[in-house]
N, C-alpha and C. Protein backbone atom coordinates (compact mmCIF):
# COMPACT_ATOMS: atom_id res chain seq x y z
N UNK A 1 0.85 -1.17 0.00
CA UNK A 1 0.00 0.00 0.00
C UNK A 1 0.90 1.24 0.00
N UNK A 2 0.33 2.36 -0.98
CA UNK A 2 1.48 3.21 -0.75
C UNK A 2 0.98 4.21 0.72
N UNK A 3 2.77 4.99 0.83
CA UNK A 3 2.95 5.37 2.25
C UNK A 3 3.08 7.24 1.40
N UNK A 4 2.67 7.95 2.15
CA UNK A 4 2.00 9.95 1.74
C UNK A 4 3.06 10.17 3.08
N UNK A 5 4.21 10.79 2.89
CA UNK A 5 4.54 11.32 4.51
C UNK A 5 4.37 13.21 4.03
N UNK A 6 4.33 13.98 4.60
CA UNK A 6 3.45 15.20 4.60
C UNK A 6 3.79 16.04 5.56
N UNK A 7 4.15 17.38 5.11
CA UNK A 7 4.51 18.65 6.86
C UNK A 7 4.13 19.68 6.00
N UNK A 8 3.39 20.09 6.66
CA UNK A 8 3.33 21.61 6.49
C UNK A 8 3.36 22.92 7.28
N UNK A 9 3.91 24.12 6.83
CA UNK A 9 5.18 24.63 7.51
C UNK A 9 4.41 25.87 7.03
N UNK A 10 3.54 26.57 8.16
CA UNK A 10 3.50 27.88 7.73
C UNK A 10 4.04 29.07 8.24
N UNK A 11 3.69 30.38 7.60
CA UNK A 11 4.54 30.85 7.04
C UNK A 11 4.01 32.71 7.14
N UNK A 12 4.14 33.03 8.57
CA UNK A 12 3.95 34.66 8.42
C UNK A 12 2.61 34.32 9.12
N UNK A 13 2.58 33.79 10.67
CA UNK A 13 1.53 34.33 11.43
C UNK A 13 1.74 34.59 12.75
N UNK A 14 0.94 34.65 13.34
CA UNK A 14 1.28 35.71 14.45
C UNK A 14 1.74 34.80 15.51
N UNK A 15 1.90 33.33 15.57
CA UNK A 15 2.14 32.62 16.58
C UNK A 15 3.34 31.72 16.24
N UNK A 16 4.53 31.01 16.87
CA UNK A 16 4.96 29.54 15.80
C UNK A 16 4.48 28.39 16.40
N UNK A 17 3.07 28.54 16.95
CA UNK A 17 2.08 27.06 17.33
C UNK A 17 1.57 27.08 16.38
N UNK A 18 1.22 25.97 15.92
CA UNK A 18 0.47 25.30 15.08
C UNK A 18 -0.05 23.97 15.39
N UNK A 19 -0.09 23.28 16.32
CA UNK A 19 -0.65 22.33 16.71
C UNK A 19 -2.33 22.04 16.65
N UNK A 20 -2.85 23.46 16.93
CA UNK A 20 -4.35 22.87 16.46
C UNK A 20 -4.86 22.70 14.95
N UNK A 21 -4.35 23.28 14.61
CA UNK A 21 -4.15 22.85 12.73
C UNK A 21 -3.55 21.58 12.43
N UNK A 22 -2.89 20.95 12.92
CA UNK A 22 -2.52 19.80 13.09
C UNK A 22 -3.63 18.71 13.58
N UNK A 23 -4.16 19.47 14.93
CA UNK A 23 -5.50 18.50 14.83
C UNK A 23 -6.49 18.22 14.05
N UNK A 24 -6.89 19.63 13.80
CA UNK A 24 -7.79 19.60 12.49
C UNK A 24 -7.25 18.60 11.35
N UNK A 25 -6.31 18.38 10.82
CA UNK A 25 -6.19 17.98 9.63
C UNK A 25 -5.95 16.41 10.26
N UNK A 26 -5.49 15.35 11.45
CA UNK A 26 -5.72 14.51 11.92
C UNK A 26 -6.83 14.03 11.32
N UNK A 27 -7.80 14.99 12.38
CA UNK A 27 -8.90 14.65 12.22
C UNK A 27 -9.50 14.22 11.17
N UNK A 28 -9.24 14.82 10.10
CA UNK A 28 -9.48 14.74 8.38
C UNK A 28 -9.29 13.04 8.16
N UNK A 29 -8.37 12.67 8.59
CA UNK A 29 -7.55 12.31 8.17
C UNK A 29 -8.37 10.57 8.62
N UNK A 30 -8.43 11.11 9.99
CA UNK A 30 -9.05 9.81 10.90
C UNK A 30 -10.62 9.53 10.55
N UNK A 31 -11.18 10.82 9.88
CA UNK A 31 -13.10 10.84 9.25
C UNK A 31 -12.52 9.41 8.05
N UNK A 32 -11.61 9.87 7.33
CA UNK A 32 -11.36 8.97 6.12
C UNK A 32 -11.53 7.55 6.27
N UNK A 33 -11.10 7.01 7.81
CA UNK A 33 -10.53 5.66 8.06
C UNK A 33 -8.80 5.34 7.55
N UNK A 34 -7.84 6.21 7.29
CA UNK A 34 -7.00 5.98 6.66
C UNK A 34 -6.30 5.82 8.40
N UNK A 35 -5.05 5.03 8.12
CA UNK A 35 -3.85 4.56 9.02
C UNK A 35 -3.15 5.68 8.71
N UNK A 36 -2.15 6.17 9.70
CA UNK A 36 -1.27 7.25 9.63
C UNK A 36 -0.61 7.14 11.36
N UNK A 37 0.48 7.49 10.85
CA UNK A 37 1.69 7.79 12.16
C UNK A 37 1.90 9.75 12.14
N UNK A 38 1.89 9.87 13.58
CA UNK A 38 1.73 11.35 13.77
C UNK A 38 3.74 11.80 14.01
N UNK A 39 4.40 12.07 13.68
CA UNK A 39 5.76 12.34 14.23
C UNK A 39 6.00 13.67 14.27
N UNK A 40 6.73 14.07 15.42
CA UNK A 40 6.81 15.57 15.14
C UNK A 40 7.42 16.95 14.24
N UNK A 41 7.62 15.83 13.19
CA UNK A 41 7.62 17.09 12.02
C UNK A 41 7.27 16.58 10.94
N UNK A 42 5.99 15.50 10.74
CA UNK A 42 5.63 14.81 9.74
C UNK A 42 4.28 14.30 10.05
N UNK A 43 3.34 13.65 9.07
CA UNK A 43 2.45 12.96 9.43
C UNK A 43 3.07 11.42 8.14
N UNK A 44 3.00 10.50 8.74
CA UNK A 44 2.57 9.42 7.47
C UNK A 44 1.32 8.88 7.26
N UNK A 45 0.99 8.53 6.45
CA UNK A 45 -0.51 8.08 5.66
C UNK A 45 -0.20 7.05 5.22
N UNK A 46 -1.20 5.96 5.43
CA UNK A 46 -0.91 4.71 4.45
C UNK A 46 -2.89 4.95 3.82
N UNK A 47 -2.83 4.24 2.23
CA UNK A 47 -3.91 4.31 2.10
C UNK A 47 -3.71 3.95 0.55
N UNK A 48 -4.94 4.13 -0.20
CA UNK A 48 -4.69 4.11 -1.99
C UNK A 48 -4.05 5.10 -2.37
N UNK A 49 -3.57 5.08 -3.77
CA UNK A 49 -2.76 6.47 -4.70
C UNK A 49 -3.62 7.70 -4.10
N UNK A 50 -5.15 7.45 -4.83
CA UNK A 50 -5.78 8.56 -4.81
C UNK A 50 -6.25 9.30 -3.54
N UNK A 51 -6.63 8.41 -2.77
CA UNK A 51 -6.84 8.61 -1.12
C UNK A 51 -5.68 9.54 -0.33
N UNK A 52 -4.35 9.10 -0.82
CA UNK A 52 -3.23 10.00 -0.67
C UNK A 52 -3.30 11.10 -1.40
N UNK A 53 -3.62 11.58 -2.25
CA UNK A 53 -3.69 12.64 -3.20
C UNK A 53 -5.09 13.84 -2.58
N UNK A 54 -6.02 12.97 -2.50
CA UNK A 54 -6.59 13.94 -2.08
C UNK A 54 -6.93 14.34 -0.20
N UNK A 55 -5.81 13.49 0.16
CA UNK A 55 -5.91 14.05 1.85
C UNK A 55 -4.63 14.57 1.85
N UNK A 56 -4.41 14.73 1.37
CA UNK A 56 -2.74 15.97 0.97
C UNK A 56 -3.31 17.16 0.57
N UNK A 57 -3.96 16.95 -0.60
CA UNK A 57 -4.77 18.46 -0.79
C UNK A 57 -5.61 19.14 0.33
N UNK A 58 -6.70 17.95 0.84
CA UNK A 58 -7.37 18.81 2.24
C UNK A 58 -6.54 19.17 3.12
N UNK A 59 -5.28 18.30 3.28
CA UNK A 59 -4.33 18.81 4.50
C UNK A 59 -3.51 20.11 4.09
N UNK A 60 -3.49 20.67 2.48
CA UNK A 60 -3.02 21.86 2.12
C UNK A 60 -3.74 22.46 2.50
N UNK A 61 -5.11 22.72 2.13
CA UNK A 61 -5.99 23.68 2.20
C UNK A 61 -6.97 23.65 3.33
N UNK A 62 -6.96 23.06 3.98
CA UNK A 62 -6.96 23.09 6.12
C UNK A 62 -6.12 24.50 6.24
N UNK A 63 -4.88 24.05 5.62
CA UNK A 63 -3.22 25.06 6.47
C UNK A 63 -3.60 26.37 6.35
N UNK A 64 -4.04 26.34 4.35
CA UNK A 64 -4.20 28.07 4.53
C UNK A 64 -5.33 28.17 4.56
N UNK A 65 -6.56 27.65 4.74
CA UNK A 65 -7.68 28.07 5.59
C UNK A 65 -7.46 29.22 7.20
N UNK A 66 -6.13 28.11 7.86
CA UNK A 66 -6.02 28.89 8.94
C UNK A 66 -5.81 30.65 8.69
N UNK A 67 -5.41 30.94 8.07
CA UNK A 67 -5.47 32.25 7.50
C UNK A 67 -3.24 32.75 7.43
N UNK A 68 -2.53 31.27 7.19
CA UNK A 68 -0.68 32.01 6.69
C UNK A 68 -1.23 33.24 5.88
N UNK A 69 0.23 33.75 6.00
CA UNK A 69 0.69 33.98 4.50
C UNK A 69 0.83 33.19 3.04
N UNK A 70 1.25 32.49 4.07
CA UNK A 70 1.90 31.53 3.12
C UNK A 70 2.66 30.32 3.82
N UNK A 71 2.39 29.13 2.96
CA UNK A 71 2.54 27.34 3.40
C UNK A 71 3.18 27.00 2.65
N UNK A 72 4.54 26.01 3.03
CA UNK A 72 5.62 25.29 2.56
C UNK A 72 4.73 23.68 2.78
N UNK A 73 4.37 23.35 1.84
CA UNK A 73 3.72 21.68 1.58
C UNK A 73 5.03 21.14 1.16
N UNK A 74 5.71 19.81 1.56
CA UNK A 74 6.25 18.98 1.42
C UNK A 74 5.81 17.80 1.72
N UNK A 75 6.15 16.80 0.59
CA UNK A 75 4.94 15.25 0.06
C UNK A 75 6.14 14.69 -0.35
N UNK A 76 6.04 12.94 0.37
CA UNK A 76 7.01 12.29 -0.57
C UNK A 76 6.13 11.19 -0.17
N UNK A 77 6.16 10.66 -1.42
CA UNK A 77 5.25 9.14 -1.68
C UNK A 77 6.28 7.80 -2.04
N UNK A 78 6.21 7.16 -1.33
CA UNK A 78 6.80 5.32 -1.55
C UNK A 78 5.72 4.92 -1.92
N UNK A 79 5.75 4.17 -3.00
CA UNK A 79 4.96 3.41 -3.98
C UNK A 79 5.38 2.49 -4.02
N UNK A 80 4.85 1.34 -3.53
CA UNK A 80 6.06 -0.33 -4.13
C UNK A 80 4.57 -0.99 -5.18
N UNK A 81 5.63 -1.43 -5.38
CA UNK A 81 4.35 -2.67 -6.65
C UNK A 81 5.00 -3.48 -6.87
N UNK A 82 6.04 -4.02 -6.49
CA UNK A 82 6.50 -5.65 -6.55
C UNK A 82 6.23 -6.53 -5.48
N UNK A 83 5.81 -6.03 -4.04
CA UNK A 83 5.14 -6.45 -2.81
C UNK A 83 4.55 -5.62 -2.05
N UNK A 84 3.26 -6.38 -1.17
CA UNK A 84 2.78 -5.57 -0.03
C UNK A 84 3.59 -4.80 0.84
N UNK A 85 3.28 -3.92 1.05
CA UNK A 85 4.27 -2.90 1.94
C UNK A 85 3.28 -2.31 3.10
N UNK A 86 3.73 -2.13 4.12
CA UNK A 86 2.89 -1.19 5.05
C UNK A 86 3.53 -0.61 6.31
N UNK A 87 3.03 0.30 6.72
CA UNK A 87 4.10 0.87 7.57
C UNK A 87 4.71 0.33 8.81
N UNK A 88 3.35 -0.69 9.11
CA UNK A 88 4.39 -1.69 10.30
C UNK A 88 5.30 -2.12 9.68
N UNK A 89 5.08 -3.12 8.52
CA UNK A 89 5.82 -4.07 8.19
C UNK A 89 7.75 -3.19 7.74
N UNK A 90 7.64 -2.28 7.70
CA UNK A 90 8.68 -1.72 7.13
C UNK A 90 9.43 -1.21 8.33
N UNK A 91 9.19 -1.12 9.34
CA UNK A 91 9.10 -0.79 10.96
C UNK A 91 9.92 -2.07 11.49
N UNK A 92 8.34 -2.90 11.32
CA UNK A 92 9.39 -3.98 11.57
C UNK A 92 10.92 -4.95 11.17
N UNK A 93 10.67 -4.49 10.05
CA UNK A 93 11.92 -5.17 9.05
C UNK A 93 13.59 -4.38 9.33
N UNK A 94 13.17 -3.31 9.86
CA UNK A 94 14.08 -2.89 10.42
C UNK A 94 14.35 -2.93 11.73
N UNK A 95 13.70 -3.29 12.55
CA UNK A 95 13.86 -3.21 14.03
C UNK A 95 13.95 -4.96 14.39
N UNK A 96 13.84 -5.53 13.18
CA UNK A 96 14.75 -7.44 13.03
C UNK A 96 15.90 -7.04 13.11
N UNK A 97 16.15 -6.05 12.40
CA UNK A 97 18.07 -6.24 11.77
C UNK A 97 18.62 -5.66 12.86
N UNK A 98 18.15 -4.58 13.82
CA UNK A 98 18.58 -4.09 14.91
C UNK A 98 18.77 -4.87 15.45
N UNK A 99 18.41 -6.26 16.16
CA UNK A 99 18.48 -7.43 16.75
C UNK A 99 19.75 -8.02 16.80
């Protein structure tokens, strides 16, 4: 399944909290049913192509809803298609070899 990891970084407001914008877009996130890991300067998403595509966009336009200037969106997508992938399993495959 592909993996959406996602931060967005705004840009010219009057506070540098942003954490309830962060909830909000959770939340988005959790209405969907989609799996996701929260880290503190990222969210990951596991879900379909398109499901990723368009909870990236609501999670853009959540940000500048809040009223930035202006939002730095950064998206990087792992796509496998030669095997199942998922974010435990990739978690785990590394925390074997730590062993």
């Amino acid at each position: 399944m592909p993996l959406l990891e996602i931060s967005i970084i705004p840009i010219g407001t009057d506070s540098t909290s942003f954490s309830s914008e962060v909830s909000n877009v959770v939340k988005k996130i959790e209405d969907k049913g989609l799996t996701y890991k929260l880290t503190p300067t990222s969210t990951v998403i596991e879900g379909e192509i398109d499901q990723l595509w368009d909870i990236a966009k609501d999670m853009h336009e959540e940000a500048l809803s809040a009223g930035p200037d202006r939002i730095v969106t950064n998206v990087s997508i792992d796509h496998r298609t030669d095997k199942q992938m998922d974010m435990k399993h990739q978690v785990n495959t590394v925390k074997k070899d730590l062993e």
